[in-house]
Structures are given as C-alpha cells and as structure tokens.
N, C-alpha and C. Protein backbone atom coordinates (compact mmCIF):
# COMPACT_ATOMS: atom_id res chain seq x y z
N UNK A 1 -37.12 -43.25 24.63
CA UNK A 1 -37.36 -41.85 24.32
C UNK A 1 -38.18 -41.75 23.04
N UNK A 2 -39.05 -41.06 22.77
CA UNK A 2 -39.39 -40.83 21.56
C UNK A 2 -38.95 -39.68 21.30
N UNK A 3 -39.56 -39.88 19.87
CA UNK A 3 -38.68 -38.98 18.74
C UNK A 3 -38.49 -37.21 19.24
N UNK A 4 -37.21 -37.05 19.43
CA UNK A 4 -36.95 -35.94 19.85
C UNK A 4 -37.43 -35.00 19.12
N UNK A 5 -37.46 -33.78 19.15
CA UNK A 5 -37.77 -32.64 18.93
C UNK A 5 -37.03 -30.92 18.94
N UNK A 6 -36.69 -30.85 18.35
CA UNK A 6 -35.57 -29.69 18.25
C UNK A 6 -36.11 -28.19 18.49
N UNK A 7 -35.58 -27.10 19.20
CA UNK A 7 -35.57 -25.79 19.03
C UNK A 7 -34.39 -25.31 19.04
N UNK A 8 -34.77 -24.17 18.32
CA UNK A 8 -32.94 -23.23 18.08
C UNK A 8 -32.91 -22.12 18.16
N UNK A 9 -32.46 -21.91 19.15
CA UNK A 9 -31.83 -20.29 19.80
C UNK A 9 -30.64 -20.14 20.04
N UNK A 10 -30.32 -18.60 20.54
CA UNK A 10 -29.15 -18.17 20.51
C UNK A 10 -28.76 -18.78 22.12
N UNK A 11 -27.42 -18.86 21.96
CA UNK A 11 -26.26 -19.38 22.78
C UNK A 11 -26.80 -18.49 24.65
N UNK A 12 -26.79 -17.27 24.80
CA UNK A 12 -27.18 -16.36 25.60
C UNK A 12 -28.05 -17.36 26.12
N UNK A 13 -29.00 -17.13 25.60
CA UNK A 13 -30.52 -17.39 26.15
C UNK A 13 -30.75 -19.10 26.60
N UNK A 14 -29.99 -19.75 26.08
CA UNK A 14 -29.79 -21.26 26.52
C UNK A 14 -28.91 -21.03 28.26
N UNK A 15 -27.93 -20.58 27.92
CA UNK A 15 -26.77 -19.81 29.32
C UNK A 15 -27.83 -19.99 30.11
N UNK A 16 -28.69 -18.50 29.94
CA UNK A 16 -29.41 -17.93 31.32
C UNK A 16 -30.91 -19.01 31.74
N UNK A 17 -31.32 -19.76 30.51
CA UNK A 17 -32.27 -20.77 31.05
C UNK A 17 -31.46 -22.34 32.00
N UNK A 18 -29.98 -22.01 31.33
CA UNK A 18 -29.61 -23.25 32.45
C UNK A 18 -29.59 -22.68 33.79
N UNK A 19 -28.86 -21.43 33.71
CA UNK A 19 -29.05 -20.70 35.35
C UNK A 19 -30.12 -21.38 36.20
N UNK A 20 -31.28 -20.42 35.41
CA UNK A 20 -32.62 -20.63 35.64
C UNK A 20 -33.55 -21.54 36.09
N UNK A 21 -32.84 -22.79 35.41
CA UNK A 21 -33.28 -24.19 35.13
C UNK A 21 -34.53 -24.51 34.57
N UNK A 22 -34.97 -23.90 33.59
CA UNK A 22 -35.93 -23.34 32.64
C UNK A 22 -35.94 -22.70 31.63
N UNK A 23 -36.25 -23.19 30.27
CA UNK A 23 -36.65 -22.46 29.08
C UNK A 23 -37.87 -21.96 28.52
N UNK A 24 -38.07 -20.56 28.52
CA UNK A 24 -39.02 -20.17 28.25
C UNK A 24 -39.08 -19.29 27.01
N UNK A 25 -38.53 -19.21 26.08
CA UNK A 25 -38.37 -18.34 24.97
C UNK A 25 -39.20 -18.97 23.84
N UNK A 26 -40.32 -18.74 23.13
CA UNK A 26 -40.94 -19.24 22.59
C UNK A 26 -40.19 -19.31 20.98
N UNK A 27 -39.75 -18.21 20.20
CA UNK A 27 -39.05 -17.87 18.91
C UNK A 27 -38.29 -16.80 19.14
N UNK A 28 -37.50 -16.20 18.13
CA UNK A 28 -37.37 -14.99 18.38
C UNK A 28 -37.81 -13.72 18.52
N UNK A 29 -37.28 -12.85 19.68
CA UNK A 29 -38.15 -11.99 20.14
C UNK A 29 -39.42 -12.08 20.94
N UNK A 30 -39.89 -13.62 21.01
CA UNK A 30 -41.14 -14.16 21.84
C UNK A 30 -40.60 -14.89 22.70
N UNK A 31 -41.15 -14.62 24.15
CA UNK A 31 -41.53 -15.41 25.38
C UNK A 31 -42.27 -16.37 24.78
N UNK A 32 -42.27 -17.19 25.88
CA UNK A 32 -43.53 -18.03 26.04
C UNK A 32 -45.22 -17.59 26.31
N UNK A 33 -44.62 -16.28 27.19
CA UNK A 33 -45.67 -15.99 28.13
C UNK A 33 -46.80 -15.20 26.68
N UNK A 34 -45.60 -14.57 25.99
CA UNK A 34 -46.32 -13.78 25.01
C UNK A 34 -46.95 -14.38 24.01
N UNK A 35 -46.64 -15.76 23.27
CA UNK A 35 -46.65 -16.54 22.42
C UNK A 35 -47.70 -17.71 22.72
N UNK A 36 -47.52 -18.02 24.40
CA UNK A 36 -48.35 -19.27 24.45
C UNK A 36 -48.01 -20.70 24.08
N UNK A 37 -47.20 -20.81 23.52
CA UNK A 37 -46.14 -22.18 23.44
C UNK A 37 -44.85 -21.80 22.70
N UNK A 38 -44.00 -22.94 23.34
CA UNK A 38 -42.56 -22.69 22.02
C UNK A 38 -42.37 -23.38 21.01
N UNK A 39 -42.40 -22.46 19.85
CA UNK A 39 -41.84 -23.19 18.69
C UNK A 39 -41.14 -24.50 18.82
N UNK A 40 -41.00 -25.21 18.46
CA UNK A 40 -40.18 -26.02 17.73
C UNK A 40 -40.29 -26.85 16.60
N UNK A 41 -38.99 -27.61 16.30
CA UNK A 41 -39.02 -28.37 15.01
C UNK A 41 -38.69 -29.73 14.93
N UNK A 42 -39.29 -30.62 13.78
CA UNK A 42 -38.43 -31.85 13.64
C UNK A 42 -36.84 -31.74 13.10
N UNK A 43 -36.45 -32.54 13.34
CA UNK A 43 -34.81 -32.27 12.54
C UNK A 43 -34.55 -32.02 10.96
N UNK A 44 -36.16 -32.77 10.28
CA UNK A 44 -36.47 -32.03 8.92
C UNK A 44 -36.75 -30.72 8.57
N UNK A 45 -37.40 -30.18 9.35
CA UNK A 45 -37.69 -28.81 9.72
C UNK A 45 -36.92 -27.47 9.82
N UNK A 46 -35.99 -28.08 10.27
CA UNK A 46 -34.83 -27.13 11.23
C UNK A 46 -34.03 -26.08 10.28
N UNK A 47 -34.07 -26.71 9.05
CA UNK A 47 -33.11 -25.48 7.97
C UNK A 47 -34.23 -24.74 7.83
N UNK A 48 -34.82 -25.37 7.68
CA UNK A 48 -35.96 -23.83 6.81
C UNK A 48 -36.48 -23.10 8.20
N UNK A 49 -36.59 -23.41 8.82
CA UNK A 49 -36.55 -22.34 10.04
C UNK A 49 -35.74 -21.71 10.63
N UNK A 50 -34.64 -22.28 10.35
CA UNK A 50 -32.95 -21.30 10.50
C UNK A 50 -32.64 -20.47 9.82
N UNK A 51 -33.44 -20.88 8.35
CA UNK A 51 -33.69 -19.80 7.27
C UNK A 51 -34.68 -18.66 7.71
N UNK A 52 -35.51 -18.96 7.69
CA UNK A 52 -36.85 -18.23 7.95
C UNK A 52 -37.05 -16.92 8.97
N UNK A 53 -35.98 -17.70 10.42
CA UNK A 53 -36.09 -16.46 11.37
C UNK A 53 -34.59 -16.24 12.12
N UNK A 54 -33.86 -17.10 11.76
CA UNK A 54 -32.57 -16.63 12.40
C UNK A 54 -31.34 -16.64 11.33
N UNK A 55 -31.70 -16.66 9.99
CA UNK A 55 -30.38 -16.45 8.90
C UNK A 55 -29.51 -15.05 9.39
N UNK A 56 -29.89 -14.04 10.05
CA UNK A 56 -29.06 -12.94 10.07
C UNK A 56 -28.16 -12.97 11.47
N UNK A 57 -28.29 -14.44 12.26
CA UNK A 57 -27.65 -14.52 13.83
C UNK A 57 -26.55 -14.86 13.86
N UNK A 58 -25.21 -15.32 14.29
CA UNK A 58 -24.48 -16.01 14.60
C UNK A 58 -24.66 -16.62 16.23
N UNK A 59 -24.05 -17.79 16.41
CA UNK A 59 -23.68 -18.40 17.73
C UNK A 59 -25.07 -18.34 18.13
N UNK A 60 -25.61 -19.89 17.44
CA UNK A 60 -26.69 -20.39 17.82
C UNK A 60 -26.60 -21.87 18.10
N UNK A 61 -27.60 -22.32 18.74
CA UNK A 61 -27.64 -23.53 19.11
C UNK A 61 -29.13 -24.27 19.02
N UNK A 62 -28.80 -25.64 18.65
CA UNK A 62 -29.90 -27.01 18.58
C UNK A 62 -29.89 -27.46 20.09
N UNK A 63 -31.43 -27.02 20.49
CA UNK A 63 -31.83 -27.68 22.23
C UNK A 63 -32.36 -29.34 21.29
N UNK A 64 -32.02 -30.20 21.88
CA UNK A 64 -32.58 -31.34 21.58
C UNK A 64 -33.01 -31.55 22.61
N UNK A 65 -34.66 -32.00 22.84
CA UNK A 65 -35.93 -32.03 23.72
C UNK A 65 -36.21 -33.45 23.68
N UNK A 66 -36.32 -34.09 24.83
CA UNK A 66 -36.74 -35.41 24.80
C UNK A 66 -38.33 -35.24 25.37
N UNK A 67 -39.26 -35.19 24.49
CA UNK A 67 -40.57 -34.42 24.75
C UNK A 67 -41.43 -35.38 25.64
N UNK A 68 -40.92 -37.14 26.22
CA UNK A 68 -41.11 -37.87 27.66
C UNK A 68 -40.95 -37.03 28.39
N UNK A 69 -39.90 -36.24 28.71
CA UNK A 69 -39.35 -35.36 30.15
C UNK A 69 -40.03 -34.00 30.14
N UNK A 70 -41.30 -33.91 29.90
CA UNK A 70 -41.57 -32.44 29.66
C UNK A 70 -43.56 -32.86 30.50
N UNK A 71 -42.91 -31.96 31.40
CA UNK A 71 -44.78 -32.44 32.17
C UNK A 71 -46.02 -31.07 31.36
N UNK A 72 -45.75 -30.94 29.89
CA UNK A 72 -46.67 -30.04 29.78
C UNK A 72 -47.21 -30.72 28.04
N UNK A 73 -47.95 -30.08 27.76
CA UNK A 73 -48.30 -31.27 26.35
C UNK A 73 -47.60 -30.49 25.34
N UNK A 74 -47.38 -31.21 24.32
CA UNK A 74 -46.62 -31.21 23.22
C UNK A 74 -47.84 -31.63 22.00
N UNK A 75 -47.85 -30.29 20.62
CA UNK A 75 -49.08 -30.55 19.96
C UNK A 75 -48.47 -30.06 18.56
N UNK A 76 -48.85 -30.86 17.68
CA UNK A 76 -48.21 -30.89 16.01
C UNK A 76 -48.87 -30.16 15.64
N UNK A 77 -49.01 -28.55 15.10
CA UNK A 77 -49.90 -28.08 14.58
C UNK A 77 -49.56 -26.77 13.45
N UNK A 78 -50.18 -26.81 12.73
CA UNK A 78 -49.71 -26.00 11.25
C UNK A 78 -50.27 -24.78 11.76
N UNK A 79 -49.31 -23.22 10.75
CA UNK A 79 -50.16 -22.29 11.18
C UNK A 79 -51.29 -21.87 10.42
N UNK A 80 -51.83 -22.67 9.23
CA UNK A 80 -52.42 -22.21 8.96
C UNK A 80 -53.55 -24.15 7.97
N UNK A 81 -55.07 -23.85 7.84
CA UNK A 81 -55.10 -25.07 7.81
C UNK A 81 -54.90 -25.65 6.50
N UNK A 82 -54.23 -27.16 6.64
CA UNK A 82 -53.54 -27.93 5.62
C UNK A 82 -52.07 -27.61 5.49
N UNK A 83 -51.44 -26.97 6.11
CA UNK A 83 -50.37 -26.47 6.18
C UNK A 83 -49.24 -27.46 7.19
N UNK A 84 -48.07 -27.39 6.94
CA UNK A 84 -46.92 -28.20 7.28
C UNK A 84 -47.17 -28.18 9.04
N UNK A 85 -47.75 -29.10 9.98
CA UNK A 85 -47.09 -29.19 11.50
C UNK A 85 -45.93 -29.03 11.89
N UNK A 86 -45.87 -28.10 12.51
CA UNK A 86 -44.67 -28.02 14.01
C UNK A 86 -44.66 -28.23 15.12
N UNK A 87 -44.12 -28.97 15.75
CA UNK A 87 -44.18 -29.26 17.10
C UNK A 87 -44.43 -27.92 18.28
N UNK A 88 -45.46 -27.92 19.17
CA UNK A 88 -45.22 -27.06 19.74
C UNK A 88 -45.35 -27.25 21.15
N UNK A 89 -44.98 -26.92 22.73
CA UNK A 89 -44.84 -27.29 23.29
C UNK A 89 -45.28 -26.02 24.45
N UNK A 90 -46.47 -27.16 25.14
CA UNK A 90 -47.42 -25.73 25.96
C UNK A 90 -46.68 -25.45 27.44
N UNK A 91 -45.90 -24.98 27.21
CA UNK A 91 -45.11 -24.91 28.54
C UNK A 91 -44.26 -24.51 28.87
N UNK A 92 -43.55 -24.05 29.86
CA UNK A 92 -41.67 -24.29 30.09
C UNK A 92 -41.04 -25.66 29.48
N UNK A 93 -40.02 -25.45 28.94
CA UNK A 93 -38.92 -26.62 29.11
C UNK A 93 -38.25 -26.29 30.01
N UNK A 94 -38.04 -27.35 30.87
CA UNK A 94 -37.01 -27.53 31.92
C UNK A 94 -35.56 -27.90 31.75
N UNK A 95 -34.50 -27.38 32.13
CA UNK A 95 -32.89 -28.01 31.43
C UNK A 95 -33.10 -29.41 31.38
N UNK A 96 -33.99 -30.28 32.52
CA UNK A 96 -33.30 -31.64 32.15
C UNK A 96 -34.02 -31.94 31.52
N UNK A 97 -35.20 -31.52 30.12
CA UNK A 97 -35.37 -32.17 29.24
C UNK A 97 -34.80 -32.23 28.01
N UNK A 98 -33.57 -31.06 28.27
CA UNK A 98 -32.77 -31.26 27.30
C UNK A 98 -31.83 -31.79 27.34
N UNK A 99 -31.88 -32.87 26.03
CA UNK A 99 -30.87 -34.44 25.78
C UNK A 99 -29.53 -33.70 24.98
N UNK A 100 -29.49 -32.63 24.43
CA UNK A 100 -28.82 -32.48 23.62
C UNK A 100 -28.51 -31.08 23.66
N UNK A 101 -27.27 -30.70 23.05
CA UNK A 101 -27.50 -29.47 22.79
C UNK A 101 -26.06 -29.08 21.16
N UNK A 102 -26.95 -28.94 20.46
CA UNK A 102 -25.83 -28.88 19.00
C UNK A 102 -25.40 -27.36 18.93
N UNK A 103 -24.18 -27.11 18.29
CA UNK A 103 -23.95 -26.00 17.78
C UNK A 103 -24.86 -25.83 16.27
N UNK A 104 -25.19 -24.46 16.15
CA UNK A 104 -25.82 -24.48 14.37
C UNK A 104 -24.88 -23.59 14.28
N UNK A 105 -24.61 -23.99 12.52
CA UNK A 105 -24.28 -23.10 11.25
C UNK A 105 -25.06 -22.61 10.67
C-alpha cells in the first residue's frame, strides 16, 4: 500500500456513502461534483484542517484511503503557488478504498 491518505468528515455522511458504496463529499458543505476533487490530508496535515474547517463539529471521523484502490488520480497540490500540498483526489472514493476509519477529537 502506499502511503495512505486521510479525509475527515462527519459520521452521517460516511453512514450514507457506505449505503451508497461511494464517497463523494469533497469538504464541508462541498460535493465533489461542485468542487471537482476531494480534499484530503496527510496525517501531518489533519489538525490544522480539523482546525481550519470543522473545529465547531462534533462526531467526526478519519476515512483512511489506500490511494492503490482508487481508479481515479490522486494529485498533491497547494492552493495557492509555493504554498503547502494537499492531496487531492479526482474522483469518487469507493467504500473499499477505505482501509480505515478513526474516530476524531
């Protein structure tokens, strides 16, 4: 596997993408469809983006992404240039590319 790759959303929205068997929520408040890829993070990453857009949530969760199992490309890119990369991922995630799934604090 290589190096996994983390996103973090609320508990709900993980539920209804296992239904589904598909994740499509790009951040909060963003689709995919609207956004064009989903956020995500390295595991270095992950506080300051828990900070950044979900400090006011409870009952959230770490998707851990094994980004082998994902038939769509996966691209490191800052938002702005010289700026810190984030993983981002042009596509659906599918449930079984997720290896993991953490509770966050």
């Amino acid at each position: 596997m290589s190096d996994p790759i983390l996103h973090l959303t609320q508990r709900y929205q993980w539920d209804a993408a296992r239904a589904q068997g598909v994740y499509e929520i790009s951040t909060r408040g963003r689709t995919l469809q609207q956004e064009g890829f989903i956020h995500c993070s390295t595991r270095t990453q992950l506080p300051r983006t828990a900070a950044a857009f979900y400090a006011d949530l409870d009952d959230l969760v770490v998707l851990v992404v094994d980004p082998d199992r994902l038939a769509v490309p996966v691209r490191y890119e800052a938002a702005e240039p010289g700026g810190e990369e984030f993983p981002h991922v042009y596509g659906p995630i599918p449930v079984e590319a997720v290896v993991g799934v953490e509770p966050w604090r």
